[in-house]
N, C-alpha and C. Protein backbone atom coordinates (compact mmCIF):
# COMPACT_ATOMS: atom_id res chain seq x y z
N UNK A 1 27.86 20.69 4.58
CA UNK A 1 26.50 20.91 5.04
C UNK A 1 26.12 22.38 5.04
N UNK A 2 26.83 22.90 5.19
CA UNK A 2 26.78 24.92 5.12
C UNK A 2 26.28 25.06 4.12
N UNK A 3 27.40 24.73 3.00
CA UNK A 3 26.89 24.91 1.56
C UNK A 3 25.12 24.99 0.92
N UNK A 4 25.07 23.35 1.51
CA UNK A 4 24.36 22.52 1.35
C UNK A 4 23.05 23.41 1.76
N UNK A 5 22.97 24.09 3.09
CA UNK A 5 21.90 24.72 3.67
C UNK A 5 21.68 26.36 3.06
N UNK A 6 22.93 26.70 2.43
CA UNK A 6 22.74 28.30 1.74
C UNK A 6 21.79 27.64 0.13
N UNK A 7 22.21 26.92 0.07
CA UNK A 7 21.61 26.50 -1.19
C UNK A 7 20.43 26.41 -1.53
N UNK A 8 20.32 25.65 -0.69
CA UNK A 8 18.83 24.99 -0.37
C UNK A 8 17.95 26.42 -0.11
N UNK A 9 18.53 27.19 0.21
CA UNK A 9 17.27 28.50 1.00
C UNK A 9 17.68 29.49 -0.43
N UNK A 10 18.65 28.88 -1.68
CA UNK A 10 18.76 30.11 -2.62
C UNK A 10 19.47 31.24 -2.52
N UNK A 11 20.70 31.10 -1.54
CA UNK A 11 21.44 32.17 -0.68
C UNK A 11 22.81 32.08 -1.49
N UNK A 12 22.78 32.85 -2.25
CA UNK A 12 24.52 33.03 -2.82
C UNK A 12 25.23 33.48 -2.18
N UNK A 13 26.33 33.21 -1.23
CA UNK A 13 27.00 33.87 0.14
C UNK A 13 28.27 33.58 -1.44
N UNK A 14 28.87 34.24 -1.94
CA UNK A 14 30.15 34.42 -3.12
C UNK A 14 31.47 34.16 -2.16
N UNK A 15 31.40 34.93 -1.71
CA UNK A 15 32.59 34.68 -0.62
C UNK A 15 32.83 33.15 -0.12
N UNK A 16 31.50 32.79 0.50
CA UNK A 16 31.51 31.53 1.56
C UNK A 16 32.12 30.83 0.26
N UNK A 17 30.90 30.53 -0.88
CA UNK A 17 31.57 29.43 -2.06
C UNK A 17 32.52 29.53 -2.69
N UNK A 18 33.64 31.00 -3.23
CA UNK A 18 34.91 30.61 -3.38
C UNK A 18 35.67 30.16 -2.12
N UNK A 19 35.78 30.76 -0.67
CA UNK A 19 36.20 30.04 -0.03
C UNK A 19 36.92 28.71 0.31
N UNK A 20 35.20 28.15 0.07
CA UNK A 20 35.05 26.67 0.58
C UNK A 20 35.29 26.08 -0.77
N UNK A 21 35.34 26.64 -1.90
CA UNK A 21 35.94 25.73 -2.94
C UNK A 21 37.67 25.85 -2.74
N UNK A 22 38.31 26.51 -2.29
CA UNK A 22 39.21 26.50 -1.98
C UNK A 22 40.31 25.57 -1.19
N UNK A 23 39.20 25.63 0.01
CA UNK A 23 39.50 24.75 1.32
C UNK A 23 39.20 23.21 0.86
N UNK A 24 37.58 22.61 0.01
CA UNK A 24 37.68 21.66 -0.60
C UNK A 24 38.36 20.89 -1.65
N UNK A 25 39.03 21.64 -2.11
CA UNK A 25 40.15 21.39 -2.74
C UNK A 25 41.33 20.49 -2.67
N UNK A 26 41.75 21.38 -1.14
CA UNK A 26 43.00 21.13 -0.39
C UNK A 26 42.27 19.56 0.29
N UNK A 27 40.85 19.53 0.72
CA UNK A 27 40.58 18.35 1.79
C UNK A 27 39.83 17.02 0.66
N UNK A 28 39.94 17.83 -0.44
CA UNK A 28 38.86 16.50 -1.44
C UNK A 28 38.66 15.04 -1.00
N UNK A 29 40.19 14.04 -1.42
CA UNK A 29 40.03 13.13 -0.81
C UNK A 29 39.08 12.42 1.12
N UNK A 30 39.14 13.72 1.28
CA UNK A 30 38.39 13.10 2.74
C UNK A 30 37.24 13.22 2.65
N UNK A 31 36.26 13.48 1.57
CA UNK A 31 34.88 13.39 1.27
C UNK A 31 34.57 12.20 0.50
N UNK A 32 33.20 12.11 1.56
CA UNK A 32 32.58 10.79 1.09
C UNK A 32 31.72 10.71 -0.42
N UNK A 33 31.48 10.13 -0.63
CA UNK A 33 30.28 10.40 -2.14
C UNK A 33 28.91 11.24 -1.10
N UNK A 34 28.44 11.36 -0.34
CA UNK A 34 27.39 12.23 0.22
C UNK A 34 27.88 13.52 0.08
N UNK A 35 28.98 13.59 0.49
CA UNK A 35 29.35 15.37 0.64
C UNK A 35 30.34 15.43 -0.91
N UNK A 36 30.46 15.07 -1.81
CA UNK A 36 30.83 15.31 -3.13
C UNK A 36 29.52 15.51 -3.60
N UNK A 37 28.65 15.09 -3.69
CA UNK A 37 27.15 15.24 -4.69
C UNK A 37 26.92 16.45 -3.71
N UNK A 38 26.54 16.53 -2.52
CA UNK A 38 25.99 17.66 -1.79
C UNK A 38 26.83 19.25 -2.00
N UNK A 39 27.89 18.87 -2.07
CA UNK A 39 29.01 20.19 -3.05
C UNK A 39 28.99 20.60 -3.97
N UNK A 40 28.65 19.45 -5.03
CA UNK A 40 28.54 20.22 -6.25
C UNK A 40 26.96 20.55 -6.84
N UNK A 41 25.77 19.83 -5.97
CA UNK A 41 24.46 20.25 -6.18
C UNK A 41 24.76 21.81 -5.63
N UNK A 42 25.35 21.99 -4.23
CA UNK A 42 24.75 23.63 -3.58
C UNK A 42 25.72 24.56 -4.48
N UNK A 43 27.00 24.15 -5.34
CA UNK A 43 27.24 24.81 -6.67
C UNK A 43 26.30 24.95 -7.04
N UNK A 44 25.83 24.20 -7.76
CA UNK A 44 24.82 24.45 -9.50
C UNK A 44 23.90 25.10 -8.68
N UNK A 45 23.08 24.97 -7.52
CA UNK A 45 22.16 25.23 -6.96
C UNK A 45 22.16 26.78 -7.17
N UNK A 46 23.18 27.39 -6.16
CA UNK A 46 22.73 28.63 -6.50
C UNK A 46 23.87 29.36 -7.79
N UNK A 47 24.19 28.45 -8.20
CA UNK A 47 24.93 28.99 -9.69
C UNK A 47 26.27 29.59 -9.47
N UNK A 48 27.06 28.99 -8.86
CA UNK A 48 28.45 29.94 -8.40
C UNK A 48 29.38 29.10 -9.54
N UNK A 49 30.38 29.34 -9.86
CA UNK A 49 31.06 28.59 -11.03
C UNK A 49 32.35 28.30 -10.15
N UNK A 50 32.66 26.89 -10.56
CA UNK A 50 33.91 26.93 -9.69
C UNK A 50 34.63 25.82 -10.31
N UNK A 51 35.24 26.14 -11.38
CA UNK A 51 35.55 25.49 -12.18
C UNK A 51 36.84 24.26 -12.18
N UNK A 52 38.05 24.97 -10.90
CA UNK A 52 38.54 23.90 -10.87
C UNK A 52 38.25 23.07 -9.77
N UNK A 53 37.33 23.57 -8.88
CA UNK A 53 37.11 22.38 -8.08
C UNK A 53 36.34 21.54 -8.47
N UNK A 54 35.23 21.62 -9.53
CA UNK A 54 34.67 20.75 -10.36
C UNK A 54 35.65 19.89 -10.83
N UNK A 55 36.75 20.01 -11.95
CA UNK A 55 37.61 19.51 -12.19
C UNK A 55 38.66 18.38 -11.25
N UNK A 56 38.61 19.20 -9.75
CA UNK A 56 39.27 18.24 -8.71
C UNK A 56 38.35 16.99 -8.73
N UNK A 57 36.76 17.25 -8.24
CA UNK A 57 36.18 16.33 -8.37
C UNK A 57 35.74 15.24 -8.88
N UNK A 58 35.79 15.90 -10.17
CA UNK A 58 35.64 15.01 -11.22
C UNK A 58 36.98 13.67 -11.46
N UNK A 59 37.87 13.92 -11.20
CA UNK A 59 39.09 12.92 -11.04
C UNK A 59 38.70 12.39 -10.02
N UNK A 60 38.43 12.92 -8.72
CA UNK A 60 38.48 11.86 -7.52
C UNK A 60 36.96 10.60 -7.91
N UNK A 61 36.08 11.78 -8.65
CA UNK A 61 34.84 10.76 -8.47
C UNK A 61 35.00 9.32 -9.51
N UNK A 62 35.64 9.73 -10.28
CA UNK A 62 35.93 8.81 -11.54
C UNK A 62 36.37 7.38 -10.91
N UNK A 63 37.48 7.84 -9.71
CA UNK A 63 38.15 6.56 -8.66
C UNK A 63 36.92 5.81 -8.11
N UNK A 64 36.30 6.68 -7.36
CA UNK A 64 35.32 6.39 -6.09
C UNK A 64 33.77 5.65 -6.81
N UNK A 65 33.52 6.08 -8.34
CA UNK A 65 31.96 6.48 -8.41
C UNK A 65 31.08 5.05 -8.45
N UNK A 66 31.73 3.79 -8.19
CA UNK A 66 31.25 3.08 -7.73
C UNK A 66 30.79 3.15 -6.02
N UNK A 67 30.55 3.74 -5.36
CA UNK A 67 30.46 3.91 -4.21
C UNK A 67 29.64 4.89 -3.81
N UNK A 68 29.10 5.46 -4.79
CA UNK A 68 27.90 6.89 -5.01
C UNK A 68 26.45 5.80 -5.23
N UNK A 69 26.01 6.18 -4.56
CA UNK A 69 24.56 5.88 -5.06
C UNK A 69 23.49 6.45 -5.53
N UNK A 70 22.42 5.41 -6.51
CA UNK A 70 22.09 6.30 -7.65
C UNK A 70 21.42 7.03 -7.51
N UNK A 71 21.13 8.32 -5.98
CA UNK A 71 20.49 9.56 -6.22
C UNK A 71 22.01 10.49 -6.24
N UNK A 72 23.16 9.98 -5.48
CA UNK A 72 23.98 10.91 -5.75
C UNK A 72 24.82 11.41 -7.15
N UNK A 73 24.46 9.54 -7.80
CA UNK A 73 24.69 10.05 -9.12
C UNK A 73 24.35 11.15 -9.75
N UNK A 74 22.69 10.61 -9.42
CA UNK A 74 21.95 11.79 -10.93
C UNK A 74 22.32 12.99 -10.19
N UNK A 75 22.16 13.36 -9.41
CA UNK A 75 22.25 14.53 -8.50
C UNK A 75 23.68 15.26 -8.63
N UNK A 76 24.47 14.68 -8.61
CA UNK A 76 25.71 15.04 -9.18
C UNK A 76 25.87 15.11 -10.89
N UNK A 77 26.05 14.45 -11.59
CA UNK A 77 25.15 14.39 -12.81
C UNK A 77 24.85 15.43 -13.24
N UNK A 78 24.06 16.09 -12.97
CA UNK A 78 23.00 17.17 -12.78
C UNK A 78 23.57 18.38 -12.47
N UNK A 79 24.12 18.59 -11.47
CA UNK A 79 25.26 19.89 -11.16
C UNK A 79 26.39 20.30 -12.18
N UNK A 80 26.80 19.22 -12.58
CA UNK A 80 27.62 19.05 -14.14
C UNK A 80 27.25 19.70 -15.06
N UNK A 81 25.76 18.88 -14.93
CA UNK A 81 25.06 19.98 -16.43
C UNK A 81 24.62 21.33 -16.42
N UNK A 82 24.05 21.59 -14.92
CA UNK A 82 23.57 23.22 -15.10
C UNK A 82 24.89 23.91 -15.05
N UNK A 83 25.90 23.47 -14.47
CA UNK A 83 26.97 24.35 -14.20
C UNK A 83 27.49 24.31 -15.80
N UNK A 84 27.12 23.56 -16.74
CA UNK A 84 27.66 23.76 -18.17
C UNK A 84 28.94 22.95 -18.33
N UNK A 85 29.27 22.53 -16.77
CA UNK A 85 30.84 22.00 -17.07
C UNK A 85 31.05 20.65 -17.50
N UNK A 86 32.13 20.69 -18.89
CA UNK A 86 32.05 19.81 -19.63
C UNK A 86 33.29 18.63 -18.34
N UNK A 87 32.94 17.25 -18.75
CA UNK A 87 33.29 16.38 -17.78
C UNK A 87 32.86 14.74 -18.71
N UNK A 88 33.17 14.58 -19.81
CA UNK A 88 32.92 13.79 -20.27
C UNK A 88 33.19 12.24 -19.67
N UNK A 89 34.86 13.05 -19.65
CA UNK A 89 35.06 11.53 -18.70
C UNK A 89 34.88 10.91 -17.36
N UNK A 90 33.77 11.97 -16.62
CA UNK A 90 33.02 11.36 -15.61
C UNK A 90 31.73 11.08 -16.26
N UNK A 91 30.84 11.11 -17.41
CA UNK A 91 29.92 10.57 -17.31
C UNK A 91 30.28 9.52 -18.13
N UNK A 92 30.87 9.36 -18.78
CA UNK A 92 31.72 7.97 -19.33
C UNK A 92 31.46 6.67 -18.25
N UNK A 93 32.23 7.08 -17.09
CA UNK A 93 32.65 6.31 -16.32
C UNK A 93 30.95 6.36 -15.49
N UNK A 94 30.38 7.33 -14.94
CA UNK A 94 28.91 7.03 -14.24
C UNK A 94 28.09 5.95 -15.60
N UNK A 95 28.05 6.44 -17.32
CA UNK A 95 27.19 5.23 -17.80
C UNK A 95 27.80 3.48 -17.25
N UNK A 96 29.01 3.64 -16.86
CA UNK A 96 29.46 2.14 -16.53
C UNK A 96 28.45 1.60 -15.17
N UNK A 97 29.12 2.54 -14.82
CA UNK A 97 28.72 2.60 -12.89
C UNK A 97 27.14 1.80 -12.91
N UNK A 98 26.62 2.92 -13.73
CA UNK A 98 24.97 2.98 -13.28
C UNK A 98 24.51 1.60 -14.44
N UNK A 99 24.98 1.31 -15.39
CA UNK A 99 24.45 0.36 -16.69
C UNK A 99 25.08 -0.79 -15.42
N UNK A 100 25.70 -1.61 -14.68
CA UNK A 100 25.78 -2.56 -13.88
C UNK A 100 24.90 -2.38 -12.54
N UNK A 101 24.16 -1.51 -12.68
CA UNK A 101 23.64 -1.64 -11.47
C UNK A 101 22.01 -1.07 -11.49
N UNK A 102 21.90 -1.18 -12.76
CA UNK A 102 20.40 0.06 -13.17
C UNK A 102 19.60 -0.49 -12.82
N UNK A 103 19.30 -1.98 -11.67
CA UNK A 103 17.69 -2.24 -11.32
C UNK A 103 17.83 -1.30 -9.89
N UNK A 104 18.87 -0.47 -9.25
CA UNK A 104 19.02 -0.35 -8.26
C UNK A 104 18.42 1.55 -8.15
N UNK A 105 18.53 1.84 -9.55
CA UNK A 105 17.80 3.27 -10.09
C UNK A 105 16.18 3.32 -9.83
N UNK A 106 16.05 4.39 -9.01
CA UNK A 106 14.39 4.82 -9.29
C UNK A 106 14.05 5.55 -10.34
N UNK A 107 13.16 5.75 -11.05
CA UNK A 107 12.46 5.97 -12.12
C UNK A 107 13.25 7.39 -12.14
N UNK A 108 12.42 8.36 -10.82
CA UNK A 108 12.90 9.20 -10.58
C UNK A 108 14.58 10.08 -10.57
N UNK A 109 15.30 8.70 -10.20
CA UNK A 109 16.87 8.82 -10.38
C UNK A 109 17.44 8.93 -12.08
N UNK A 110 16.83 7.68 -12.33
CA UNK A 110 16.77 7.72 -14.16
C UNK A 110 16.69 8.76 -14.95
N UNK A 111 15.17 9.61 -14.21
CA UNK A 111 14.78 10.64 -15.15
C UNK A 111 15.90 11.93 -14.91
N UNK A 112 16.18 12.27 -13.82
CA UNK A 112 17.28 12.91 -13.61
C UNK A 112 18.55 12.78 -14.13
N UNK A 113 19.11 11.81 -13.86
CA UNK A 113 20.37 11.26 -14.54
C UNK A 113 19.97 11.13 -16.30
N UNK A 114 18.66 10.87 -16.59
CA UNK A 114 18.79 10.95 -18.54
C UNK A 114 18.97 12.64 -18.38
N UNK A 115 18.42 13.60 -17.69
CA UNK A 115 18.39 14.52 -18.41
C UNK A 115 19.05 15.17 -18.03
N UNK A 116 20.26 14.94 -17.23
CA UNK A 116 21.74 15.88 -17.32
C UNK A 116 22.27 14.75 -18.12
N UNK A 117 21.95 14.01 -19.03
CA UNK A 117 22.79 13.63 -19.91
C UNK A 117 22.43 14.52 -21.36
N UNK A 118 20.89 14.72 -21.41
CA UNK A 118 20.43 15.17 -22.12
C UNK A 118 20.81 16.92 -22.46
N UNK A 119 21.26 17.31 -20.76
CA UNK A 119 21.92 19.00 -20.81
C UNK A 119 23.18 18.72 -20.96
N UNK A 120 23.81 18.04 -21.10
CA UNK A 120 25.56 18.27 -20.63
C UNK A 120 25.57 17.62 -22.86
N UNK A 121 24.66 17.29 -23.39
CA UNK A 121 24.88 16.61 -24.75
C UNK A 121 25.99 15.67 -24.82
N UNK A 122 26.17 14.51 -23.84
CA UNK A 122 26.57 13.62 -23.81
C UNK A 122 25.72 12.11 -23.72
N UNK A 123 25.80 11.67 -24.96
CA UNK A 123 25.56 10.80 -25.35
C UNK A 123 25.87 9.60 -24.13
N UNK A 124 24.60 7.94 -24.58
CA UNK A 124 24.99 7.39 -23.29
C UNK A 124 24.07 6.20 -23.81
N UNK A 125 24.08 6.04 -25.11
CA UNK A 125 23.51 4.73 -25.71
C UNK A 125 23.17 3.28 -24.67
N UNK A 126 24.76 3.04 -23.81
CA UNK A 126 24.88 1.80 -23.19
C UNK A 126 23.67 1.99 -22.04
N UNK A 127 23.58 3.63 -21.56
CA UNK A 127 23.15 3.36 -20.31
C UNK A 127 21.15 3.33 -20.95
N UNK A 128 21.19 3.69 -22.04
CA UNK A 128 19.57 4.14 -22.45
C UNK A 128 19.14 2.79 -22.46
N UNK A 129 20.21 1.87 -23.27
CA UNK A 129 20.05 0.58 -23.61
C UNK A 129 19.59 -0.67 -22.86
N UNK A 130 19.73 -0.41 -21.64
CA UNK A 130 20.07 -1.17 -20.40
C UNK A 130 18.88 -0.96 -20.00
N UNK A 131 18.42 0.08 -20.03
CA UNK A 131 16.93 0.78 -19.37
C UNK A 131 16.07 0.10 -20.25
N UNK A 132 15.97 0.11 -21.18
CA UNK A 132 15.08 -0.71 -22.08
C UNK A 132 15.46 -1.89 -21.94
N UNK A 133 16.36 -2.54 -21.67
CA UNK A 133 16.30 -3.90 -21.56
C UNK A 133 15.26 -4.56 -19.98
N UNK A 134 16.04 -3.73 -19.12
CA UNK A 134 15.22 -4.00 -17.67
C UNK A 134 13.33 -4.03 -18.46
N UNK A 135 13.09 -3.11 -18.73
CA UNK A 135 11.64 -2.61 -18.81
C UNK A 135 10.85 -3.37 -19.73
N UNK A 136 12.07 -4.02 -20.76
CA UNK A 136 11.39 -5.26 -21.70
C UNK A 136 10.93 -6.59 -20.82
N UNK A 137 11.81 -6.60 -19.65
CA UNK A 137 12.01 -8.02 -18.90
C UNK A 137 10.85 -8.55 -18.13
């Protein structure tokens, strides 16, 4: 939530975010999908690079990411892409996630989630596909 609140106001505290990428690291597993998306948005947010805790995350979320819901997806998603960090095989695994569950996406979630697919240049046919199918129905 610290993070979360330097972010939000545009506050690069460098210190606080290597820190706490540090300490999150060591505590990953005890975060819920709220405070995994909220970590790596107040990353990208104010642009700090933190490359292997991205990497930690990205393994734990791959387990969990049925259990994210679809604003934390795109929202996470999204931190992926501005941060540049490549993570294929978490959006692999989110087109599954989200293509079984895409009437549960707001437009808004969609448009987000297409377009950190669209920044990260990872392709996502199944999940585009699905979207057009709902919208044909």
């Amino acid at each position: 939530n610290t993070l979360w609140a330097y972010a939000a106001v545009g506050h690069s505290a460098s210190e606080l975010f290597y820190a706490t990428s540090i300490l999150t690291m060591k505590k990953i597993d005890t975060f819920n999908s709220q405070d995994i998306s909220n970590t790596v948005w107040a990353y990208a947010r104010v642009g700090y690079s933190a490359p292997k805790l991205f990497d930690a995350i990205e393994k734990l979320v791959i387990k969990k990411l049925d259990t994210f819901n679809p604003q934390e997806i795109a929202r996470m998603l999204c931190a992926y892409a501005i941060m540049k960090h490549s993570a294929p095989k978490l959006f692999d695994a989110a087109t599954k996630s989200a293509v079984k569950r895409i009437n549960t996406f707001s437009s808004q979630e969609l448009t987000y989630t297409f377009w950190a697919y669209s920044k990260a240049g990872h392709p996502a046919h199944e999940l585009f596909d699905a979207v057009t199918q709902v919208t044909n129905e």
